[in-house]
N, C-alpha and C. Protein backbone atom coordinates (compact mmCIF):
# COMPACT_ATOMS: atom_id res chain seq x y z
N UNK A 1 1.64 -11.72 -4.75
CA UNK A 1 1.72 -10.65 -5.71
C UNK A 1 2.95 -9.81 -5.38
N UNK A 2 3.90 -9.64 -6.80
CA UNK A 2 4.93 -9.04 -6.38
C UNK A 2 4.81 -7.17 -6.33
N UNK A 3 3.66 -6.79 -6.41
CA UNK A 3 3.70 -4.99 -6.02
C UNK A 3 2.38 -4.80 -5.97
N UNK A 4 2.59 -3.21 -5.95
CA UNK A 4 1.24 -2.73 -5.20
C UNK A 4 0.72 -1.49 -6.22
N UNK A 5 -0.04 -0.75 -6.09
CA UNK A 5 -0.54 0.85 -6.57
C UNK A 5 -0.25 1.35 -6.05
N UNK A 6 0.18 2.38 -6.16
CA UNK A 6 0.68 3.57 -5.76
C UNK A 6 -0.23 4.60 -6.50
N UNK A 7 -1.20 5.36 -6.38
CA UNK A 7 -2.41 6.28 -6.74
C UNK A 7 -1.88 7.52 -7.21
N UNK A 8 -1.84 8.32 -7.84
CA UNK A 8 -1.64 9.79 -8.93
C UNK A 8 -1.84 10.48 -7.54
N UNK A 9 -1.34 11.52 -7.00
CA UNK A 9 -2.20 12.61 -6.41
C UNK A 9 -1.68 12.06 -4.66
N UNK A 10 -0.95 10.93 -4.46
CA UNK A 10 -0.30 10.61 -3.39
C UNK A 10 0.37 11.74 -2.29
N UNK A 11 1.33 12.18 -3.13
CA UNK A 11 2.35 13.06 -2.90
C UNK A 11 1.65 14.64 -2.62
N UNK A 12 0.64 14.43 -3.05
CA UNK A 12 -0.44 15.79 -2.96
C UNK A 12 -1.09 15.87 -1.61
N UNK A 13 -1.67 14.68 -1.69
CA UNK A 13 -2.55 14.50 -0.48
C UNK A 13 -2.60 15.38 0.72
N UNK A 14 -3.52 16.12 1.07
CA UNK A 14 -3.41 16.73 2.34
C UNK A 14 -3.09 15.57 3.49
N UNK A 15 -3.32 14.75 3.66
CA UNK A 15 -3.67 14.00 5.17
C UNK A 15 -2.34 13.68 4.98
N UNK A 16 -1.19 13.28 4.16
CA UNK A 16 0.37 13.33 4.54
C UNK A 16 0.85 14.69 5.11
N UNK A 17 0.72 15.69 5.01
CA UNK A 17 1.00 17.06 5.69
C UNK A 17 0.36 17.42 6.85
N UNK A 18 -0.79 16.72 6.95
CA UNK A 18 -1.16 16.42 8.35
C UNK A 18 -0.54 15.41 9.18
N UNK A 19 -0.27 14.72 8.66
CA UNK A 19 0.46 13.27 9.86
C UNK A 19 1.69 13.93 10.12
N UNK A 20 2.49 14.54 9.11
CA UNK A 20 3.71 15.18 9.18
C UNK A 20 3.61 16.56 10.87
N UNK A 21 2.67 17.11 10.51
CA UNK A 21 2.14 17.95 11.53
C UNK A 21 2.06 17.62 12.65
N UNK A 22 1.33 16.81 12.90
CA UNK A 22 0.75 15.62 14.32
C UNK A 22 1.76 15.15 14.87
N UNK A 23 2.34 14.70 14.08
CA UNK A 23 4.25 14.01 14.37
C UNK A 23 5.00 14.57 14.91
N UNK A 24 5.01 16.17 14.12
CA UNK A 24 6.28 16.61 14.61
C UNK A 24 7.50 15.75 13.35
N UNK A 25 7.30 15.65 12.57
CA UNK A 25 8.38 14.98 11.28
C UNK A 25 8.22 15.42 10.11
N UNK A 26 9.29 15.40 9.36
CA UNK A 26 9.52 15.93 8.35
C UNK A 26 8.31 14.72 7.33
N UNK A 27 7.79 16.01 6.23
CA UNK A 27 6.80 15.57 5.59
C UNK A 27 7.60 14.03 4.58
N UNK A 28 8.94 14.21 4.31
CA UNK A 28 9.45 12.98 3.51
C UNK A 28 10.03 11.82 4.73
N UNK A 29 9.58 12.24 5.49
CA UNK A 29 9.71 10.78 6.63
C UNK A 29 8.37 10.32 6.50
N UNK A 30 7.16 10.51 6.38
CA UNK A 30 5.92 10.30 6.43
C UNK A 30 6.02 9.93 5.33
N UNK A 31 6.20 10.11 4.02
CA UNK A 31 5.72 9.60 2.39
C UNK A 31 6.95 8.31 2.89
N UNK A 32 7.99 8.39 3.02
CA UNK A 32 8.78 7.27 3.40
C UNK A 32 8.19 5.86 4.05
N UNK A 33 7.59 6.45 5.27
CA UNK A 33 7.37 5.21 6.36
C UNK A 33 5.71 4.86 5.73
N UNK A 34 4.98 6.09 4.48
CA UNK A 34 3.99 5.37 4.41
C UNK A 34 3.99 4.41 3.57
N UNK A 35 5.29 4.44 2.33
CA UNK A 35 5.57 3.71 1.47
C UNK A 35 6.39 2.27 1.89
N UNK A 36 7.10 2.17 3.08
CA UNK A 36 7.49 0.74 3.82
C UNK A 36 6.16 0.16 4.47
N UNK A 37 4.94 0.64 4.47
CA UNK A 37 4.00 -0.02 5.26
C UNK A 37 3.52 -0.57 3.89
N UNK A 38 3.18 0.27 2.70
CA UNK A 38 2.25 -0.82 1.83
C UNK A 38 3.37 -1.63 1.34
N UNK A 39 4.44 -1.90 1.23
CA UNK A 39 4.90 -2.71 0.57
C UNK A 39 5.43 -3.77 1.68
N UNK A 40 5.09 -3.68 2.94
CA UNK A 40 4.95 -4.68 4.32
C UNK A 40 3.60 -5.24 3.79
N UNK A 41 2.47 -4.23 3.89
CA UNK A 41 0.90 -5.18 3.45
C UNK A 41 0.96 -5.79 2.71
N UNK A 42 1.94 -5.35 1.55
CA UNK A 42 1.56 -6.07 0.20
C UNK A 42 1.89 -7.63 0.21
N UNK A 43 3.44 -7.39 1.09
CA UNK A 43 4.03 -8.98 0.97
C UNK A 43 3.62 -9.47 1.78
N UNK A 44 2.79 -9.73 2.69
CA UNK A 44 2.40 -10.43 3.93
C UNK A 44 2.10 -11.99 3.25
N UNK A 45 2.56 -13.02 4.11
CA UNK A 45 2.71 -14.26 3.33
C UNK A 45 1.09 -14.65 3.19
N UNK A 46 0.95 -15.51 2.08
CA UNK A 46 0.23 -16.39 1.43
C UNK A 46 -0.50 -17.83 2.46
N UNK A 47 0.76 -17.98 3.06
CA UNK A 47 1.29 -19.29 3.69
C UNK A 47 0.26 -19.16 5.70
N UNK A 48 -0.03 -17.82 5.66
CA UNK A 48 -0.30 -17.71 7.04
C UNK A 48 -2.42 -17.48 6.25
N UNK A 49 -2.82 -18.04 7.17
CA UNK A 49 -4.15 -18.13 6.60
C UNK A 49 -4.90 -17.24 7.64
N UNK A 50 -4.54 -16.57 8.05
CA UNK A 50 -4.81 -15.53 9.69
C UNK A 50 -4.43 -14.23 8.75
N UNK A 51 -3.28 -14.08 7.92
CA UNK A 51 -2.94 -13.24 7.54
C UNK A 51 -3.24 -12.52 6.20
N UNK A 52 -3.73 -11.48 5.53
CA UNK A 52 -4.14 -11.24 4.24
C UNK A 52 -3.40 -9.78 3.97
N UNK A 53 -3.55 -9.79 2.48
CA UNK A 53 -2.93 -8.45 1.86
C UNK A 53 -3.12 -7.13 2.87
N UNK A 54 -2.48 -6.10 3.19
CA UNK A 54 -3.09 -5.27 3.83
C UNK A 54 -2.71 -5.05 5.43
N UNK A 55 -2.83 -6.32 5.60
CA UNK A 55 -1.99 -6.64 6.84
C UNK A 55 -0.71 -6.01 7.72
N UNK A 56 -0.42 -5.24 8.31
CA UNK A 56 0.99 -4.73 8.50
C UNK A 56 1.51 -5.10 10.03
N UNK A 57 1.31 -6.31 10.88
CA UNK A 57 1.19 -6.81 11.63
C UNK A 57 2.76 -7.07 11.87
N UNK A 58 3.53 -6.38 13.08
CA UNK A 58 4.94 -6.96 13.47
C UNK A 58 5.85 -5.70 12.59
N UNK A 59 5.15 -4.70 12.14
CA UNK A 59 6.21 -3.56 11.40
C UNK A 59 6.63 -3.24 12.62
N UNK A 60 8.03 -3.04 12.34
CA UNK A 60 9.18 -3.09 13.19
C UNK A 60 9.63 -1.05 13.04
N UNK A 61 8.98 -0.40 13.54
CA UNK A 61 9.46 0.81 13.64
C UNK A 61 10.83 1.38 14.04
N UNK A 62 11.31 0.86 14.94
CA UNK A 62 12.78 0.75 15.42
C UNK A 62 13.71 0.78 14.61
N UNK A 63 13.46 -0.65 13.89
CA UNK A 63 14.45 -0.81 12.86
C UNK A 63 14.26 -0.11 11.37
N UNK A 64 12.96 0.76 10.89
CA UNK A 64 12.85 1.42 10.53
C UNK A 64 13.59 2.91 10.50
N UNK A 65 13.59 3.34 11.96
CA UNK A 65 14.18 4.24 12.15
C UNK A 65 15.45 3.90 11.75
N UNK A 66 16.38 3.00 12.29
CA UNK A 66 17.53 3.02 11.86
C UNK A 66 17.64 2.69 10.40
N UNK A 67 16.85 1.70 9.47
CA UNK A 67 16.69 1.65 8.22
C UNK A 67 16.79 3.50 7.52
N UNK A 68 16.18 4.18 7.85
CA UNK A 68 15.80 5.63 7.69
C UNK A 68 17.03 6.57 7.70
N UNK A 69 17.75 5.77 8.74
CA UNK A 69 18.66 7.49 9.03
C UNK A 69 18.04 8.43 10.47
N UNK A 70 16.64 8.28 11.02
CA UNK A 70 15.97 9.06 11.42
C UNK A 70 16.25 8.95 13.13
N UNK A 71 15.89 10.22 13.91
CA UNK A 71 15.91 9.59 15.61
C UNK A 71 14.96 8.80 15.78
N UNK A 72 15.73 8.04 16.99
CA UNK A 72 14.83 6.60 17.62
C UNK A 72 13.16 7.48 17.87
N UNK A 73 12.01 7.00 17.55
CA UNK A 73 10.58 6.79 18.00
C UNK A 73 9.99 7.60 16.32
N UNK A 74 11.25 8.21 15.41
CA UNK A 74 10.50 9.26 14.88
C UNK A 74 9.09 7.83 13.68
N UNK A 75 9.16 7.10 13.76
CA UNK A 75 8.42 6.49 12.52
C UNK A 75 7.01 5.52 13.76
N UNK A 76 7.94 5.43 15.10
CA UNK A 76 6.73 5.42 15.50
C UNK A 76 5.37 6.22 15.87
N UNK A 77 5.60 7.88 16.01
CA UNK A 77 5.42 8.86 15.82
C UNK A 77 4.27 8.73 14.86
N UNK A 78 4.89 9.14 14.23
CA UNK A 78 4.26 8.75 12.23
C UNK A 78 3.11 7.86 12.12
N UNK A 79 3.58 6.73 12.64
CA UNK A 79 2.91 5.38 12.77
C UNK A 79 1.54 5.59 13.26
N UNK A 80 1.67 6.39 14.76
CA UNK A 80 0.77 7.18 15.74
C UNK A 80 0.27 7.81 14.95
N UNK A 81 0.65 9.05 14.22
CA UNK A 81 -0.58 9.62 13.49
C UNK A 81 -1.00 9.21 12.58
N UNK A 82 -0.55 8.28 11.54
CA UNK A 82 -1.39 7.59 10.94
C UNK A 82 -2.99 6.79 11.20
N UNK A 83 -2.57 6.31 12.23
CA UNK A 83 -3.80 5.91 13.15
C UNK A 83 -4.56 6.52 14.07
N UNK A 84 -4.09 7.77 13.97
CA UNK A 84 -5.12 8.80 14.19
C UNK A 84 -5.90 9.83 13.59
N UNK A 85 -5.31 9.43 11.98
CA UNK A 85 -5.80 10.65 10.63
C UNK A 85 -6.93 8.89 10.61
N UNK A 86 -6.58 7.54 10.76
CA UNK A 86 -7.40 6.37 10.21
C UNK A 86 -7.26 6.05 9.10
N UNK A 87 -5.60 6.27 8.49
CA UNK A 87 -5.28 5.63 7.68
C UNK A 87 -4.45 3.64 8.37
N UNK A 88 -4.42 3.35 9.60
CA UNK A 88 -4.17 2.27 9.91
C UNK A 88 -5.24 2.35 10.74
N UNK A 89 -5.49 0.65 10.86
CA UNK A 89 -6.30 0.31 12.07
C UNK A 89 -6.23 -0.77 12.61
N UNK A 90 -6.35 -1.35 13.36
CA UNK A 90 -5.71 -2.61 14.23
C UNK A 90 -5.00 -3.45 13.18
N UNK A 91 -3.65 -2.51 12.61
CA UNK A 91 -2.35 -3.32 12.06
C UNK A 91 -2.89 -3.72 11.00
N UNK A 92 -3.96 -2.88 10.03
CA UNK A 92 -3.82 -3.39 8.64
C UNK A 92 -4.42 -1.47 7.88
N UNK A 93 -3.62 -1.73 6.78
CA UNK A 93 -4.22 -0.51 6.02
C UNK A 93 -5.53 -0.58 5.46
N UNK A 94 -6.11 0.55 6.36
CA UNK A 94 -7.57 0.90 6.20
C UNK A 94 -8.62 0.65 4.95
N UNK A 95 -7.85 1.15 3.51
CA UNK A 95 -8.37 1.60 3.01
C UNK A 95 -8.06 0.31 1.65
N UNK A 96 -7.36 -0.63 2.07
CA UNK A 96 -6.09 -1.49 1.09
C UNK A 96 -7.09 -1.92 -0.03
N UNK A 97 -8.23 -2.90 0.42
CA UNK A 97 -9.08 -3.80 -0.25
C UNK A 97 -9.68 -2.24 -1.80
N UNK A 98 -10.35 -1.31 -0.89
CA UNK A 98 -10.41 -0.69 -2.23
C UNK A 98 -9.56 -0.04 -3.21
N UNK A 99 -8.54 0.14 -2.41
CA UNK A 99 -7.15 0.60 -3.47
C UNK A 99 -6.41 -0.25 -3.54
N UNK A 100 -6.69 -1.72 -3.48
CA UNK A 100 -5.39 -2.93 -3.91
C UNK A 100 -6.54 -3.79 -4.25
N UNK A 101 -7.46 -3.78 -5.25
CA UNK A 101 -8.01 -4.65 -6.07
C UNK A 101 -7.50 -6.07 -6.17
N UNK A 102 -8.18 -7.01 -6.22
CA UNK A 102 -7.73 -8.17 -6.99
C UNK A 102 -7.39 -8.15 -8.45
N UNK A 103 -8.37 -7.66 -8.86
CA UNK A 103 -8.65 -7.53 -10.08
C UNK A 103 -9.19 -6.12 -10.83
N UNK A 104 -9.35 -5.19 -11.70
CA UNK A 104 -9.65 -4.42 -11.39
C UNK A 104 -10.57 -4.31 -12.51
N UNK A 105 -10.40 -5.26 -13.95
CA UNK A 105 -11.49 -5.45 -14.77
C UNK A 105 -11.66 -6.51 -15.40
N UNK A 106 -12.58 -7.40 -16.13
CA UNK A 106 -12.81 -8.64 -15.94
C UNK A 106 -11.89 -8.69 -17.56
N UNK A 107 -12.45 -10.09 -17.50
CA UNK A 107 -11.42 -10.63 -19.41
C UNK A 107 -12.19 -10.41 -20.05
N UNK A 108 -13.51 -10.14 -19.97
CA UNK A 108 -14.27 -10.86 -20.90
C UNK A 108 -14.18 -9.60 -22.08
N UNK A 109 -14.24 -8.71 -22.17
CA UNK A 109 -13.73 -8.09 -23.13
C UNK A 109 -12.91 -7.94 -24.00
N UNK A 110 -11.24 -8.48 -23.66
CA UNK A 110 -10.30 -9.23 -24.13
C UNK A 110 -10.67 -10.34 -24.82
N UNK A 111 -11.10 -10.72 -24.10
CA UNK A 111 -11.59 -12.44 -24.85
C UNK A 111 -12.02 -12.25 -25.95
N UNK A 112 -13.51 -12.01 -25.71
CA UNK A 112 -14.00 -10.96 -27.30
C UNK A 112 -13.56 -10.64 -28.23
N UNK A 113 -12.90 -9.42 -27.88
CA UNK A 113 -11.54 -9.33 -28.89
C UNK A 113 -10.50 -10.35 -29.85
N UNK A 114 -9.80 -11.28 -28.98
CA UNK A 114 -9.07 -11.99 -28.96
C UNK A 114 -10.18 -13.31 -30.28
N UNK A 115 -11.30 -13.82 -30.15
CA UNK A 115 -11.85 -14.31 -30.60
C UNK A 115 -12.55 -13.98 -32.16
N UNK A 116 -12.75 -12.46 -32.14
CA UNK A 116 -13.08 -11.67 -33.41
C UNK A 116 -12.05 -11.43 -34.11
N UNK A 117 -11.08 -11.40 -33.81
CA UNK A 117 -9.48 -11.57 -34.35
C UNK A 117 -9.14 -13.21 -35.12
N UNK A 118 -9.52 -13.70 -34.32
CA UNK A 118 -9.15 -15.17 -34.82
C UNK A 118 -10.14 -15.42 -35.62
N UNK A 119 -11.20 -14.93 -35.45
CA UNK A 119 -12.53 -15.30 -36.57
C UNK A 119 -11.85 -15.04 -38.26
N UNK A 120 -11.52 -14.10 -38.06
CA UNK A 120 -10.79 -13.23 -38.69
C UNK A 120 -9.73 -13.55 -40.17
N UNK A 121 -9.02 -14.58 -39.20
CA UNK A 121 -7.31 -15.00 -39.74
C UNK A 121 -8.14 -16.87 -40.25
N UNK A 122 -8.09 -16.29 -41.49
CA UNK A 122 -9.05 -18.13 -42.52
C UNK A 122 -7.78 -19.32 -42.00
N UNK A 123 -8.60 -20.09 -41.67
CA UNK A 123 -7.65 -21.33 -41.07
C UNK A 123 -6.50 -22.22 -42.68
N UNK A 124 -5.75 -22.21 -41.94
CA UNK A 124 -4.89 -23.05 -43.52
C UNK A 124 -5.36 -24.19 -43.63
């Protein structure tokens, strides 16, 4: 799957102004490094059968930092309080499965639709 959700009310969130706090980092280093982790979960390969959506296993903080602009440890920092507010937990996002759906509503309603429509249109 090529992307993810991103939820209304993100940018609001108290528990980013808390990690920011805990850190010691600026609150847009935290919306930053939290937005390189889901889109690390998101792409985690297909191909590894150990590995699933959500996953953030081998994020490279270091090179983050320098990706960033930021001083050396600041995203591991971050990283640290993330997993101490329990938004990570042994290297996968906590919360992914209920806010990264497979699916989020079935067809069959479409279908329906799609079928009462065609009922619809008299065959030539």
């Amino acid at each position: 799957m090529d992307w993810f959700r991103w939820w209304h009310g993100s940018l609001n969130d108290p528990k980013f102004k808390w990690v920011a706090l805990k850190s010691g980092c600026q609150f847009t280093a935290v919306i930053t490094l939290w937005v390189a982790l889901l889109e690390r979960a998101s792409s985690v390969t297909h191909s590894d059968a150990d590995v699933t959506r959500g996953d953030i296993t081998g994020f490279d903080c270091d090179a983050h930092d320098a990706l960033f602009d930021v001083q050396d440890g600041t995203c591991a920092r971050i990283y640290e309080a993330f997993v101490a507010k329990g938004l990570v937990r042994e290297n996968r996002i906590v919360k992914w499965a209920a806010r990264q759906p497979k699916r989020e509503d079935s067809s069959a309603e479409r279908t329906r639709a799609y079928r009462e429509r065609n009922k619809a249109v008299p065959s030539a």
